[in-house]
N, C-alpha and C. Protein backbone atom coordinates (compact mmCIF):
# COMPACT_ATOMS: atom_id res chain seq x y z
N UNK A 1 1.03 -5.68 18.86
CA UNK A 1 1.88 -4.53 18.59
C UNK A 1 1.77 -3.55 19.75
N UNK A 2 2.89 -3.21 20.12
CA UNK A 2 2.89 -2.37 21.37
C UNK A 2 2.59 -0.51 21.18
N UNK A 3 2.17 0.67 21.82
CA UNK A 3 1.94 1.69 21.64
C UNK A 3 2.78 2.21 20.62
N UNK A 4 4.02 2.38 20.79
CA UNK A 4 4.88 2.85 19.69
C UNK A 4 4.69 2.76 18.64
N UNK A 5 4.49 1.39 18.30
CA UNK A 5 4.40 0.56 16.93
C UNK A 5 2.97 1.20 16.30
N UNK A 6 1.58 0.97 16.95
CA UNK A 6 0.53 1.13 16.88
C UNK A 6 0.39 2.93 16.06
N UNK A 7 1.16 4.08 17.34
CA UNK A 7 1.38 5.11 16.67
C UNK A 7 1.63 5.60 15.32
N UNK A 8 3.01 4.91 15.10
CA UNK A 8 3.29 4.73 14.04
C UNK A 8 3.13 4.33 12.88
N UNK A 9 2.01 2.74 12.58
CA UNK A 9 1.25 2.61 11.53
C UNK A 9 -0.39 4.05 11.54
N UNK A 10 -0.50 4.25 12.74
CA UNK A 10 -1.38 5.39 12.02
C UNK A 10 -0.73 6.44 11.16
N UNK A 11 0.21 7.13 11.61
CA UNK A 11 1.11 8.03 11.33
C UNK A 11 1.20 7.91 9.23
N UNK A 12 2.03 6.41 9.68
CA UNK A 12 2.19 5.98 8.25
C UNK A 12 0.91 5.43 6.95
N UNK A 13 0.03 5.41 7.82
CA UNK A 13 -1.56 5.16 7.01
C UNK A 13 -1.95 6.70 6.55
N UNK A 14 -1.67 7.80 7.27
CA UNK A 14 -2.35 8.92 7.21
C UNK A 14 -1.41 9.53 6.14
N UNK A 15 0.00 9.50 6.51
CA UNK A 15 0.68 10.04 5.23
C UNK A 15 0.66 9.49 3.52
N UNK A 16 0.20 8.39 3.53
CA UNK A 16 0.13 7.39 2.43
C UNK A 16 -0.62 8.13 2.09
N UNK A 17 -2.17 8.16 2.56
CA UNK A 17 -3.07 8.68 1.99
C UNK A 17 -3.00 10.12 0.70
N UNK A 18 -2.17 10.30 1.57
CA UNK A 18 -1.76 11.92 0.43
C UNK A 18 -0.41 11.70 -0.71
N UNK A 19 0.89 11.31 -0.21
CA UNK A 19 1.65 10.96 -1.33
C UNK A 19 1.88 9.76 -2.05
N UNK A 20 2.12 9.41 -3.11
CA UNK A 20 2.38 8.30 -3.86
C UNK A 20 3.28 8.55 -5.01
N UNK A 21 3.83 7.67 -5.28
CA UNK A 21 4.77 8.32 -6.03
C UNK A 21 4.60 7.84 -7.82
N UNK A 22 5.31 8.10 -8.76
CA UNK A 22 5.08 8.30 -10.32
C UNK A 22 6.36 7.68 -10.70
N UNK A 23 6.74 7.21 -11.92
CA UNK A 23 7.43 6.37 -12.45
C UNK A 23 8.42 7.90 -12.76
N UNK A 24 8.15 8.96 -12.85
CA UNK A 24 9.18 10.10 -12.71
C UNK A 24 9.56 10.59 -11.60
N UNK A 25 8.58 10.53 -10.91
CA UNK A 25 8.57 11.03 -9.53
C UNK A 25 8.22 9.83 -8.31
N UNK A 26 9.28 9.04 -8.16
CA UNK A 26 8.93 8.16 -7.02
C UNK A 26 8.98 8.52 -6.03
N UNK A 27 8.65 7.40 -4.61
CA UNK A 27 8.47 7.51 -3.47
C UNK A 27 9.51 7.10 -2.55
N UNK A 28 10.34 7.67 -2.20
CA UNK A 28 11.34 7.35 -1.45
C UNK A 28 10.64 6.73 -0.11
N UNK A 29 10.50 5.74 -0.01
CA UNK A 29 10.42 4.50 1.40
C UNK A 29 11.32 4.45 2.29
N UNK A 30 11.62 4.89 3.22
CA UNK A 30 12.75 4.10 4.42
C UNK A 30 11.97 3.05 5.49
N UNK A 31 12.62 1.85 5.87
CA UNK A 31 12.94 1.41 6.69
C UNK A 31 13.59 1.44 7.85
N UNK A 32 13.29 1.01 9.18
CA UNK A 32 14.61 1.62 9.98
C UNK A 32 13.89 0.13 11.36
N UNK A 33 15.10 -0.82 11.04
CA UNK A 33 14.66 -2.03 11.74
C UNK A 33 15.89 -1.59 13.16
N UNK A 34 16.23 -2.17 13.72
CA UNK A 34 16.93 -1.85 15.29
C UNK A 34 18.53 -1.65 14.86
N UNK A 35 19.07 -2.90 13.68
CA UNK A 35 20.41 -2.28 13.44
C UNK A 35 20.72 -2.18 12.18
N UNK A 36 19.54 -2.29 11.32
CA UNK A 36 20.08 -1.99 9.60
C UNK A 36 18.98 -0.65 9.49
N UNK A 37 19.37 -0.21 7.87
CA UNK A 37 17.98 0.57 7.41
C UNK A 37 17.90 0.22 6.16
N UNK A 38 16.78 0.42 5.56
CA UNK A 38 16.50 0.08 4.68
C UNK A 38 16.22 1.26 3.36
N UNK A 39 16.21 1.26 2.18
CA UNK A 39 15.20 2.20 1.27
C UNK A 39 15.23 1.88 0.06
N UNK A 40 14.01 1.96 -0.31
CA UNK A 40 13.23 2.10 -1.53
C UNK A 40 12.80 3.03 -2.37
N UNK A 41 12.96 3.13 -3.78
CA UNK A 41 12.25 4.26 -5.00
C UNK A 41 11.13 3.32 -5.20
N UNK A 42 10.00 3.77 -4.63
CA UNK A 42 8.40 2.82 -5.64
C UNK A 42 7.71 4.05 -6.13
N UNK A 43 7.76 2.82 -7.16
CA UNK A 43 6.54 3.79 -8.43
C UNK A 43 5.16 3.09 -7.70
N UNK A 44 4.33 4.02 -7.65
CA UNK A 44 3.12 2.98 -6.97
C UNK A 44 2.34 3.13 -7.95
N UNK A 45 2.21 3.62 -9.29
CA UNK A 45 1.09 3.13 -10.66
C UNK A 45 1.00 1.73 -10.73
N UNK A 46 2.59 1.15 -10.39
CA UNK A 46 2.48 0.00 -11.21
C UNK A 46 2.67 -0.88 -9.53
N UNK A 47 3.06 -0.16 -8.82
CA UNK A 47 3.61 -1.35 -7.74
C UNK A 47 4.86 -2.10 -7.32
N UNK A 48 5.64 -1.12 -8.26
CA UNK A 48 7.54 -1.44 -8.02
C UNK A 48 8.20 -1.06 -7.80
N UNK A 49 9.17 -1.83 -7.27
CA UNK A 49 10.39 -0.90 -6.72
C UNK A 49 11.30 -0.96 -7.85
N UNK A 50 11.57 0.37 -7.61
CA UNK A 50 12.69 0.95 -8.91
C UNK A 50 13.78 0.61 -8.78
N UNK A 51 14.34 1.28 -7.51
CA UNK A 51 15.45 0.79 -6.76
C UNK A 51 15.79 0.75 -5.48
N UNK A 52 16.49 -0.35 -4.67
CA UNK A 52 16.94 -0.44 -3.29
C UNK A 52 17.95 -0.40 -2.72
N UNK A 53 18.45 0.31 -1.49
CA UNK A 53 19.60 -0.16 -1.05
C UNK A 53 19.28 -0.29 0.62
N UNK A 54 20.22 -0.61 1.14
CA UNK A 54 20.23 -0.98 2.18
C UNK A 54 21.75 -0.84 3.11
N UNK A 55 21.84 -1.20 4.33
CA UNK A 55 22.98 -0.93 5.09
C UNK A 55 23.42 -2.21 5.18
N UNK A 56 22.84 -3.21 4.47
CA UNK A 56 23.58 -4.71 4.41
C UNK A 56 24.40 -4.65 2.96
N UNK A 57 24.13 -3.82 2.20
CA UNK A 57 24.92 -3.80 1.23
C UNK A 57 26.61 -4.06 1.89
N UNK A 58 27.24 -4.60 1.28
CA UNK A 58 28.55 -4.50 1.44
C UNK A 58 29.69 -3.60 1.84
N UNK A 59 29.66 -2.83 0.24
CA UNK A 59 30.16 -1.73 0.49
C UNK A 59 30.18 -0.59 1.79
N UNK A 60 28.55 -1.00 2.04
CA UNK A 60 28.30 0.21 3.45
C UNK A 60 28.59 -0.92 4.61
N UNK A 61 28.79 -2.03 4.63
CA UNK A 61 28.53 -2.97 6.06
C UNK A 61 30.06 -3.13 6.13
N UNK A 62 30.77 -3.09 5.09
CA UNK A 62 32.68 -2.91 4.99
C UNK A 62 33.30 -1.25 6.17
N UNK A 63 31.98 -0.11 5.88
CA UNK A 63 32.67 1.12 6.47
C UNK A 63 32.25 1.05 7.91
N UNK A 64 33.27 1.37 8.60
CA UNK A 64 33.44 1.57 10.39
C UNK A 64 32.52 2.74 10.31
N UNK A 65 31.82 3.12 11.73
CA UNK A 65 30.89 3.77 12.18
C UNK A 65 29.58 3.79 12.62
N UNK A 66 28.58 4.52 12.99
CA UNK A 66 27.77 4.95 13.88
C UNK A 66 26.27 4.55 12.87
N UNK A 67 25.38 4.11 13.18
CA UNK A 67 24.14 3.76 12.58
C UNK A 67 24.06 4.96 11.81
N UNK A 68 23.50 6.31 11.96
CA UNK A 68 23.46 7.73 11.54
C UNK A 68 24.48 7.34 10.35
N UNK A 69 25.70 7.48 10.69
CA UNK A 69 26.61 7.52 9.70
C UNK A 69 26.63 6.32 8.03
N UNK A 70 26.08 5.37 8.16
CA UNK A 70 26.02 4.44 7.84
C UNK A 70 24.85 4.73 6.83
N UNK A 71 23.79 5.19 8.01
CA UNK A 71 22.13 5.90 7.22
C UNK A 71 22.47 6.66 6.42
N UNK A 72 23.14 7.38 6.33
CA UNK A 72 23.48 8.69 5.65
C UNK A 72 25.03 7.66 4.18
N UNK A 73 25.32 7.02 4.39
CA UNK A 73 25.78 6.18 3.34
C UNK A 73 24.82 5.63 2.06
N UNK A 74 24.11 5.23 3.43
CA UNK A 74 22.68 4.13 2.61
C UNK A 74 21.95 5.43 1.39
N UNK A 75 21.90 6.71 2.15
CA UNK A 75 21.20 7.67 1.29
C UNK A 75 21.55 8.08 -0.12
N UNK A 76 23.04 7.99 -0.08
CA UNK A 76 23.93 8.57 -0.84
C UNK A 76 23.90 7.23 -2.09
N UNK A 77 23.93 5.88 -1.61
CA UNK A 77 23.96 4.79 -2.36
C UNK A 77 22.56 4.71 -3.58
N UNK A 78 21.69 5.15 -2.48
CA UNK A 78 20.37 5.37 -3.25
C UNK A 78 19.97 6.44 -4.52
N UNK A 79 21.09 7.73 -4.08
CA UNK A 79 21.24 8.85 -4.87
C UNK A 79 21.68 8.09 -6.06
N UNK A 80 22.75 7.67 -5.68
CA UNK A 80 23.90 7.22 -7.00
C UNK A 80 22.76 6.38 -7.88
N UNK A 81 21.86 5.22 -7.53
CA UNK A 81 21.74 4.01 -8.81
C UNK A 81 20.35 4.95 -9.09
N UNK A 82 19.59 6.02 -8.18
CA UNK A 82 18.69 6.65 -8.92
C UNK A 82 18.82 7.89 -9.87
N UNK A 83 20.25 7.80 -10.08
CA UNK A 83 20.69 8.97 -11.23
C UNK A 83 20.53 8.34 -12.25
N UNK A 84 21.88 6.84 -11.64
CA UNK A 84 21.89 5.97 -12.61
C UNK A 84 20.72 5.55 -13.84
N UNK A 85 19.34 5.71 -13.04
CA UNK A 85 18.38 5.39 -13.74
C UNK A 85 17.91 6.89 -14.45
N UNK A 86 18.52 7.89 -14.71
CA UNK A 86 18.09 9.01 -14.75
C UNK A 86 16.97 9.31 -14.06
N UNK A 87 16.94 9.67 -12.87
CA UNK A 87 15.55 9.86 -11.78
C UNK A 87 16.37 10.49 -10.84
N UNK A 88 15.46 12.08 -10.36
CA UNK A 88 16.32 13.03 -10.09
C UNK A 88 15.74 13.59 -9.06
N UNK A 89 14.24 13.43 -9.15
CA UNK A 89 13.57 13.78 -7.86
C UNK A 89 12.57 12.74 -7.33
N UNK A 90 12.22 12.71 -6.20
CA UNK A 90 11.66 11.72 -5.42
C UNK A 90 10.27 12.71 -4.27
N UNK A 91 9.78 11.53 -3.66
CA UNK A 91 8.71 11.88 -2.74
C UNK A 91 9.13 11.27 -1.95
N UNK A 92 9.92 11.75 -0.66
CA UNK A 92 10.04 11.68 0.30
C UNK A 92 8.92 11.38 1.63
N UNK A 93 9.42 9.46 2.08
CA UNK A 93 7.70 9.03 2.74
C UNK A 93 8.64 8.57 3.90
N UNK A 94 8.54 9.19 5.25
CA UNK A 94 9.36 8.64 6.04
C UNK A 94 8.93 7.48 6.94
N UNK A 95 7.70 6.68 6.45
CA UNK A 95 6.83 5.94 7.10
C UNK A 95 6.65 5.83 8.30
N UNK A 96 6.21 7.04 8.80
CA UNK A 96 5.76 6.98 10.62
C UNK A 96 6.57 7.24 11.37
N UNK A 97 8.27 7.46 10.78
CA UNK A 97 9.09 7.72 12.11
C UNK A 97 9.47 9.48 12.02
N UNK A 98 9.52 9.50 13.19
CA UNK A 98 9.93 10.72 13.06
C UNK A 98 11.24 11.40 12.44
N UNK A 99 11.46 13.11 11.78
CA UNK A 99 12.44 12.70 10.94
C UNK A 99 13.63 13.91 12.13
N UNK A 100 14.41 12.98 12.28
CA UNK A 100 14.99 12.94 13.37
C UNK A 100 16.36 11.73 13.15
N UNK A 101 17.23 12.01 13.41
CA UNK A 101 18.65 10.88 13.44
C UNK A 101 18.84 10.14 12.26
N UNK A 102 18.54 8.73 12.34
CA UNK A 102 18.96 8.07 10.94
C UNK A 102 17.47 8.64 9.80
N UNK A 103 16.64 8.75 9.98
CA UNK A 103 16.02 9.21 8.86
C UNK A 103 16.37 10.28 8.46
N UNK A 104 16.99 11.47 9.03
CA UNK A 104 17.15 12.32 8.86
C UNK A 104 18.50 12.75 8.02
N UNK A 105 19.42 11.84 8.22
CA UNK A 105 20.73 11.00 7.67
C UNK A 105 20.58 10.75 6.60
N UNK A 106 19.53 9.85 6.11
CA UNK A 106 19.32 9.11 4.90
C UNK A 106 18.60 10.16 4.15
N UNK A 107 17.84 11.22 4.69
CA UNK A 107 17.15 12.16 3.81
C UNK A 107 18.80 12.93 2.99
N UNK A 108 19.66 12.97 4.18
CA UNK A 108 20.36 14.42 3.56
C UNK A 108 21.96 13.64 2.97
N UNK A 109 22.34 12.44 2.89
CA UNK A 109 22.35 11.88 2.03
C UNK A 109 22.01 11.85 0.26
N UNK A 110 21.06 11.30 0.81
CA UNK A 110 19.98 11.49 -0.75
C UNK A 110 20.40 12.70 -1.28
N UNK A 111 20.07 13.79 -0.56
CA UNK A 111 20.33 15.12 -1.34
C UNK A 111 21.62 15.39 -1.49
N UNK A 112 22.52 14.81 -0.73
CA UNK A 112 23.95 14.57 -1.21
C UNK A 112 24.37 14.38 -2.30
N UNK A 113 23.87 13.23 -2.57
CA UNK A 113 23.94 12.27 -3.81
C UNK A 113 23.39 12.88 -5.05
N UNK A 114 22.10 14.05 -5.49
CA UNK A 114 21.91 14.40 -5.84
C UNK A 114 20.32 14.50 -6.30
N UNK A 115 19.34 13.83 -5.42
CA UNK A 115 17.99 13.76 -5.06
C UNK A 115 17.88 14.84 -4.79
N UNK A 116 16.70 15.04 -4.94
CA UNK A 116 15.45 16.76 -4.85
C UNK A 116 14.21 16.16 -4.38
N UNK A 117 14.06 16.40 -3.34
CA UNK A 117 12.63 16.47 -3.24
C UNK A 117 12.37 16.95 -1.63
């Protein structure tokens, strides 16, 4: 694993340490691989994911535009099926990247959609 990478699992070891998330209060997870992103609601009592979406979803891989733009889809997708589940606020875990461009997208998204946290 090269410096970047290395940074970044510390980053993401050190923040773990402090939040986790609750079957009321989950943990919003992102991913962010070179041309998709990823995210997750985990309850970590039990070890599951509540719910996922992603930028391979369809619906979002059907709309024209900019990674950012797309991130910020993915956020909004995530809002929607975690209402769906009545779940309204989250713990926001940006795993090591800085929150900056597409994480930053997918955060305000989320709160688009109607996430709090």
């Amino acid at each position: 694993m090269n410096h970047k990478g290395l940074r970044r699992e510390k980053i993401k070891y050190r923040v773990r340490k402090k939040i986790s998330g609750t079957a009321q209060k989950p943990r919003l997870s992102v991913f962010r691989s070179n041309s998709n992103i990823y995210t997750q609601l985990i309850d970590d009592t039990t070890g599951t994911t509540l719910v996922a979406a992603s930028s391979k979803e369809k619906n979002i891989l059907a709309q024209k535009g900019t990674k950012s733009e797309k991130s910020k889809l993915v956020g909004n997708a995530i809002a929607q099926k975690a209402t769906a589940l009545g779940i309204k606020t989250c713990v926001f875990d940006r795993s090591g990247y800085l929150y900056h461009g597409r994480i930053k997208a997918v955060a305000e998204g989320a709160r688009e959609g109607g996430l709090q946290f």
